[in-house]
Protein backbone atom coordinates (compact mmCIF):
# COMPACT_ATOMS: atom_id res chain seq x y z
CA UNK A 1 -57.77 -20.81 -30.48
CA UNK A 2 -59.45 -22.52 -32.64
CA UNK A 3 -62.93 -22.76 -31.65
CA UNK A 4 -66.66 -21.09 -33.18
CA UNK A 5 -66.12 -18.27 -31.04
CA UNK A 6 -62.81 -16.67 -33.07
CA UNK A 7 -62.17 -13.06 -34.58
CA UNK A 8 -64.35 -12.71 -37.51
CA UNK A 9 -65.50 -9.73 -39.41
CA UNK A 10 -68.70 -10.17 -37.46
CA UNK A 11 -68.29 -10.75 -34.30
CA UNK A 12 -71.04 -13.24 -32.54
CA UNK A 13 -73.03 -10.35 -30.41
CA UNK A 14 -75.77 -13.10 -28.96
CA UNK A 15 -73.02 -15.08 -27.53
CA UNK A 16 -71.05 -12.49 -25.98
CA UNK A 17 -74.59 -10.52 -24.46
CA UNK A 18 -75.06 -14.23 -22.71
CA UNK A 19 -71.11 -13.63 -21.13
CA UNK A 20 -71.68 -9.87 -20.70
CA UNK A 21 -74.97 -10.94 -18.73
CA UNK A 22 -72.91 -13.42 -16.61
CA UNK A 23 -70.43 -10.78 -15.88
CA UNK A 24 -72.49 -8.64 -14.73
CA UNK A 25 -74.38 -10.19 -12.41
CA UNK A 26 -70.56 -11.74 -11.14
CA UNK A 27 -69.42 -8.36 -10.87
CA UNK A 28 -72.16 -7.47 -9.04
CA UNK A 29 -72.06 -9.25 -6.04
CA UNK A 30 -68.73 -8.20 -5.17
CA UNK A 31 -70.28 -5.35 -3.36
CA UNK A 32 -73.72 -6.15 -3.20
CA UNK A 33 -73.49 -8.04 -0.21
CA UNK A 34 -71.95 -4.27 1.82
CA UNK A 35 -75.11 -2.99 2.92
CA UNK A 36 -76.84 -6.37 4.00
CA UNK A 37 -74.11 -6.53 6.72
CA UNK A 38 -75.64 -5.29 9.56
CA UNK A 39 -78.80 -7.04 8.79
CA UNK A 40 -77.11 -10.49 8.37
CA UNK A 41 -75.45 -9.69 11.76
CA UNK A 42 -78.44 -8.92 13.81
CA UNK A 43 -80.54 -11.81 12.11
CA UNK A 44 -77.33 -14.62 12.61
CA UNK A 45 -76.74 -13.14 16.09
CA UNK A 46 -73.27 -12.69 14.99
CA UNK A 47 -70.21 -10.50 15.37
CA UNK A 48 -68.79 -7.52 12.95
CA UNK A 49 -65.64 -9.23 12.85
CA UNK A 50 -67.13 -12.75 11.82
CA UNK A 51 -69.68 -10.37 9.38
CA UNK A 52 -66.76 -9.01 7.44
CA UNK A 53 -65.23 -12.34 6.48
CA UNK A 54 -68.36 -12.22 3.62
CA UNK A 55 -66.32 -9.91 1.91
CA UNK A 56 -62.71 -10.95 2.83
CA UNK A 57 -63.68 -14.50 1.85
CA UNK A 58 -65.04 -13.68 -1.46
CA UNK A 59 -62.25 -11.50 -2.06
CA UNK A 60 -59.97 -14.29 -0.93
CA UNK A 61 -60.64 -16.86 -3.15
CA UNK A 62 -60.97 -14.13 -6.51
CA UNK A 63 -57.27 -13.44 -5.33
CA UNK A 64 -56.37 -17.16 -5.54
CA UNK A 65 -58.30 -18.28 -8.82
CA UNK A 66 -57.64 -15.22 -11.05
CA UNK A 67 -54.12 -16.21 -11.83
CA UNK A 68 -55.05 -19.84 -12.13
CA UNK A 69 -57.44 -18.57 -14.65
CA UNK A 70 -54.88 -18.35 -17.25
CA UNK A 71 -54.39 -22.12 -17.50
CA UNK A 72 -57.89 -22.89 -16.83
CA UNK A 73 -58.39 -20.82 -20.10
CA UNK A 74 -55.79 -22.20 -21.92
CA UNK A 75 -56.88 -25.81 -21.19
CA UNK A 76 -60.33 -25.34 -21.16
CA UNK A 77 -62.86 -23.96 -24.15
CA UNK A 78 -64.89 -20.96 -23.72
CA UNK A 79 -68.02 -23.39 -23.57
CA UNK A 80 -66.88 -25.50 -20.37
CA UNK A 81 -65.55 -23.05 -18.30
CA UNK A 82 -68.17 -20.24 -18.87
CA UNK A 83 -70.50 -23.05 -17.93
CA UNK A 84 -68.29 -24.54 -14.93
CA UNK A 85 -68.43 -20.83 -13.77
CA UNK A 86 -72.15 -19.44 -13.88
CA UNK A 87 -72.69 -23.15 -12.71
CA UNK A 88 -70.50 -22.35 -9.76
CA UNK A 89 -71.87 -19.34 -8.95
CA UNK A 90 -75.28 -20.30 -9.02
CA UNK A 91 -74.84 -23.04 -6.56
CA UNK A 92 -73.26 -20.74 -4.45
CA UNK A 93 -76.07 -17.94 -4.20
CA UNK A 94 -78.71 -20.76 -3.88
CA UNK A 95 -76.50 -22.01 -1.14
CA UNK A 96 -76.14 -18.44 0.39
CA UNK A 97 -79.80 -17.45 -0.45
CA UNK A 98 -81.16 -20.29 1.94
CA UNK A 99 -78.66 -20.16 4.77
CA UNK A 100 -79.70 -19.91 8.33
CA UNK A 101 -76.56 -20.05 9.72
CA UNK A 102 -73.40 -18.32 9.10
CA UNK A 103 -70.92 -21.34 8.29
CA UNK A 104 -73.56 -21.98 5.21
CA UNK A 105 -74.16 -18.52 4.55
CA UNK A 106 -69.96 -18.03 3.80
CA UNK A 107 -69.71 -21.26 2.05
CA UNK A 108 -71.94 -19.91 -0.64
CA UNK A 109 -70.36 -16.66 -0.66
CA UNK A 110 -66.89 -18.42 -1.06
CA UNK A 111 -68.40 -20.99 -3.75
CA UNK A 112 -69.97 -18.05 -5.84
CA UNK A 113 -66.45 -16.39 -5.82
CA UNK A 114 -64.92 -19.54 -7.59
CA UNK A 115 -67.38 -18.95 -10.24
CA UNK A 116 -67.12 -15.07 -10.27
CA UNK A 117 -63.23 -15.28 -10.39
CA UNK A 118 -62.81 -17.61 -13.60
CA UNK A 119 -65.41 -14.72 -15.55
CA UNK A 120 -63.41 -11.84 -15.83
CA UNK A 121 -60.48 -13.19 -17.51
CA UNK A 122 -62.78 -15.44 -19.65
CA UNK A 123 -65.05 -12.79 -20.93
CA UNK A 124 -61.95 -10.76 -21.74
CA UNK A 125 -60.09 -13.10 -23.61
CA UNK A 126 -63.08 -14.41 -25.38
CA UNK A 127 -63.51 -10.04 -27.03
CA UNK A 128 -59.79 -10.25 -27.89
CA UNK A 129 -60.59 -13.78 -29.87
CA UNK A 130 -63.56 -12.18 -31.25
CA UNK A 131 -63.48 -8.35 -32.41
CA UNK A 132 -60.84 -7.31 -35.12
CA UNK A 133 -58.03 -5.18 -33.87
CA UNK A 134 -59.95 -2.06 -35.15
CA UNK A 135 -62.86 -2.77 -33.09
CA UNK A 136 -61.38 -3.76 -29.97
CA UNK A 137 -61.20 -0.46 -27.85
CA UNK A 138 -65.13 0.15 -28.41
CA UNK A 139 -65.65 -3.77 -27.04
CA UNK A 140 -62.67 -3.34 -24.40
CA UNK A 141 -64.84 0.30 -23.48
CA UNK A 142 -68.01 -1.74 -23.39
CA UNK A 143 -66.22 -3.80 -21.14
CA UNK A 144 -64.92 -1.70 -18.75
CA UNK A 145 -68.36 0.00 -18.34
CA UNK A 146 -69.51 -3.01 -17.20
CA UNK A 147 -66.79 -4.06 -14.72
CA UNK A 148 -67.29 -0.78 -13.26
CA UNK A 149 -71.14 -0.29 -13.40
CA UNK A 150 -71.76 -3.61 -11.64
CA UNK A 151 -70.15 -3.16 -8.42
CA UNK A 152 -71.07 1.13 -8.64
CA UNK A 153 -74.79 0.16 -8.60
CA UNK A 154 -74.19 -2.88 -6.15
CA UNK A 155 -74.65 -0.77 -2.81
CA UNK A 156 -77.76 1.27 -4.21
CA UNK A 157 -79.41 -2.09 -5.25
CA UNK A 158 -78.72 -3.55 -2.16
CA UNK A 159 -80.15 -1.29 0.27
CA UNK A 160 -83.42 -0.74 -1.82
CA UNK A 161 -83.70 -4.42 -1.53
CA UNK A 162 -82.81 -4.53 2.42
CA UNK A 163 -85.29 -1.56 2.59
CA UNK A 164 -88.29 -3.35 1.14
CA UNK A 165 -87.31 -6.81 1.73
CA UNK A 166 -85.54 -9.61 3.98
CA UNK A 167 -81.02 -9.92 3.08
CA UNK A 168 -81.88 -12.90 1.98
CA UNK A 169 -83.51 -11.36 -1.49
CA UNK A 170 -80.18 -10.35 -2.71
CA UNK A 171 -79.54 -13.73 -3.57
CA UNK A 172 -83.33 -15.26 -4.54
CA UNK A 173 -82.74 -11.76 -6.88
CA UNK A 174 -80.11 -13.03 -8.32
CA UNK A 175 -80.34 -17.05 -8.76
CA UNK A 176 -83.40 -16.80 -11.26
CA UNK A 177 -81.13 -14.40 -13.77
CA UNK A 178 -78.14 -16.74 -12.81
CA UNK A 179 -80.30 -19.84 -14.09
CA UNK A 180 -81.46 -18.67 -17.64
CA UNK A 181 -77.65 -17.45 -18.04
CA UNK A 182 -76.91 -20.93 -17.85
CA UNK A 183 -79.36 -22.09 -19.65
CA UNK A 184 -78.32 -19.52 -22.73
CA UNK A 185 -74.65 -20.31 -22.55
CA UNK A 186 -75.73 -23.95 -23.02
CA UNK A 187 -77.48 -23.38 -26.07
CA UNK A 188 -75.72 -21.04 -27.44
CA UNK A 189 -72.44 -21.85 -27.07
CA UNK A 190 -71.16 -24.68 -29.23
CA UNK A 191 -67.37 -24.44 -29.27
CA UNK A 192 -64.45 -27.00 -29.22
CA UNK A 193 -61.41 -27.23 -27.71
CA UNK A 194 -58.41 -28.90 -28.85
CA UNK A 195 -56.70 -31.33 -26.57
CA UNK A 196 -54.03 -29.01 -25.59
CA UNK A 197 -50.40 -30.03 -23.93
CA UNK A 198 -50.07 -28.28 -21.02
CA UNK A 199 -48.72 -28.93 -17.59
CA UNK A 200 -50.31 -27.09 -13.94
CA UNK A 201 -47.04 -25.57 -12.39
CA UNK A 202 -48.43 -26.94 -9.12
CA UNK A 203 -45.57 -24.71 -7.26
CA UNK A 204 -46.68 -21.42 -9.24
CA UNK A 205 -50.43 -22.10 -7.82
CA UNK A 206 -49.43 -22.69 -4.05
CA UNK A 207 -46.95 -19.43 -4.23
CA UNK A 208 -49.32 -17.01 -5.85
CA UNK A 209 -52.32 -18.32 -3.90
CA UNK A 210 -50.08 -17.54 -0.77
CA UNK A 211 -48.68 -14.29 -1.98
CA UNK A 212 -52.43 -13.12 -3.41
CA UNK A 213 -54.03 -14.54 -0.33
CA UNK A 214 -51.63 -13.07 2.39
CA UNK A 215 -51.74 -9.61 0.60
CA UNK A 216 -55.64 -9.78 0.82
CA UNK A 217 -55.42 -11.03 3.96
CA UNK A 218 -53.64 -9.03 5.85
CA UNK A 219 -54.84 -5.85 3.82
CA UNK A 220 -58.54 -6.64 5.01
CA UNK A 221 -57.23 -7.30 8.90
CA UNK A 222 -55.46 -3.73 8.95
CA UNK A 223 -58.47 -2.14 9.71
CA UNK A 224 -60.00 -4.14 12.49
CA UNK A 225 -56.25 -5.30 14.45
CA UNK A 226 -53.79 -2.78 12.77
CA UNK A 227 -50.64 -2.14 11.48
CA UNK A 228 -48.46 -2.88 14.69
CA UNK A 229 -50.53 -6.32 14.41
CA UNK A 230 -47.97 -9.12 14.08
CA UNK A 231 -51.25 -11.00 12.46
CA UNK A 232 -50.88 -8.54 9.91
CA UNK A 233 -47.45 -7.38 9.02
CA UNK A 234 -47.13 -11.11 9.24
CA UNK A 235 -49.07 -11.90 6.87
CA UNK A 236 -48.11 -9.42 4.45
CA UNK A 237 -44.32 -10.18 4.82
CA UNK A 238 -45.51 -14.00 4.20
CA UNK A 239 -47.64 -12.64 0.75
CA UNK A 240 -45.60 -10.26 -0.21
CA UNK A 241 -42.19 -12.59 -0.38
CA UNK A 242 -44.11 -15.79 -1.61
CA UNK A 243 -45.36 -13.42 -4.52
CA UNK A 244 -41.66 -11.96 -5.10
CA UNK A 245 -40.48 -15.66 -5.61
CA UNK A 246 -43.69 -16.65 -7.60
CA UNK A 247 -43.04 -13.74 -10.02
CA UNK A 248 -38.95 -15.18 -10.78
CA UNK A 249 -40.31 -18.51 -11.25
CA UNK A 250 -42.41 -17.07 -13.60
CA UNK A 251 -39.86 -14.83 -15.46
CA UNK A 252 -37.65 -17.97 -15.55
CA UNK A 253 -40.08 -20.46 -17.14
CA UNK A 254 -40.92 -20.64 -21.21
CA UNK A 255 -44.50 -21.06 -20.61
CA UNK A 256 -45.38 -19.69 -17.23
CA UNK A 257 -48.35 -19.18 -15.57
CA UNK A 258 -48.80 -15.41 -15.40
CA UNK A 259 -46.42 -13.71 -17.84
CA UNK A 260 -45.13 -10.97 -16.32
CA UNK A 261 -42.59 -10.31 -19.24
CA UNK A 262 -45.09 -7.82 -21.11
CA UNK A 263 -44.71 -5.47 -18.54
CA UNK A 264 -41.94 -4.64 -20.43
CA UNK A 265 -43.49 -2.48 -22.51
CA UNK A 266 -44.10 0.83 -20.94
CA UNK A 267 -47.60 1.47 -22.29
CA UNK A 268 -49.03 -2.36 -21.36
CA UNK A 269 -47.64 -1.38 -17.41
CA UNK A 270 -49.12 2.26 -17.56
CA UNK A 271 -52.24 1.12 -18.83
CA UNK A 272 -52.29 -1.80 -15.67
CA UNK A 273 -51.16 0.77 -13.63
């Protein structure tokens, strides 16, 4: 990768505080959104089964766009989709922030997702690109901290906000910290890309988005229709054979989409485990 941001003996700590901000505030609203429920469901005048698709929706489209994130990152610099995604995001919790009615209200959910997807990945190849192999597991433990402290303090942060002040806040909390992330990562980040040669398995995209989505899908349904639900055994069966064939296509391939061949080694698979 040859861009500014690239493993040096010094790794650039301002840049990656910008991405570790972005994360953050990504990972965050994958549960801060929980508590609000029954707020946004007496104020909308709507169900607990339309409610809940706030969270299956978001979780939805991070199932589909994760493994696309892999070409996006290969095709893409650090620069243009760091800024695609906090872009993406931010439109999506000013979106969500002002709705008055539901359709609106998920649309922003579902268009902050697309940004909140593309971040992990990024921000995790960008450390490996940046920190010599001796300093990896402190920035990899850094990491971790926050992909776990965000969504931990989500629910706490939420309800003192829904205590105090309208559901709405959760997002007008947000957007202003969203903004001068952007703002930052334009600045600040200054790499280039290479044109690089590489092809969108368009197959590979509909087959894991199926087999993600499905999986997801009928996961989240479980608990409001059941197992004996032919919606969701259904839609499992669907997921989890679309992702069976996905994952052969991509063992067969010389440049797949997802590599799955690495699982090969026993301590990469324990570690994912």
């Amino acid at each position: 990768m040859d861009q500014t941001i690239k493993k040096t003996s010094k790794p650039p700590y301002g840049i990656l505080a910008v991405l570790m901000v972005g994360a953050f505030i990504a990972f965050l609203n994958n549960t801060l959104l929980n508590i609000a429920l029954p707020s946004i469901m007496k104020d909308l005048e709507i169900e607990a089964a339309t409610v809940q698709w706030l969270t299956t929706g978001f979780m939805l489209v991070n199932g589909i766009l994760i493994p696309l994130s892999a070409y996006l990152i290969q095709k893409f610099s650090v620069r243009q989709l760091f800024l695609a995604a906090m872009i993406l995001f931010t439109i999506g919790t000013i979106l969500a922030g002002f709705a008055h009615a539901f359709p609106l209200l998920l649309t922003g959910r579902m268009v902050q997702a697309s940004g909140s997807a593309i971040m992990m990945p990024l921000l995790m190849n960008v450390m490996l690109t940046s920190f010599p192999v001796e300093k990896r597991g402190m920035a990899m433990g850094v990491f971790g901290l926050v992909l776990m402290f965000a969504p931990a303090i989500g629910p706490t942060l939420s309800g003192w906000i829904i205590e105090h002040y309208d559901w709405r806040m959760l997002f007008h909390f947000v957007t202003p910290i969203a903004i001068v992330v952007v703002l930052l990562g334009a600045f600040l980040l200054k790499d280039k890309k290479e044109k690089v040669d590489i092809r969108l398995d368009f197959l590979a995209v509909v087959l894991s988005s199926i087999g993600f989505g499905g999986i997801l899908y009928g996961f989240s349904k479980a608990g409001t229709k059941g197992w004996d639900s032919p919606e969701v055994y259904g839609t499992l069966a669907i997921g989890v054979i679309c992702l069976v064939i996905f994952i052969l296509r991509q063992l067969s391939q010389e440049r797949p989409l997802l590599n799955f061949r690495i699982y090969k080694y026993p301590m990469f698979a324990l570690s994912s485990a």
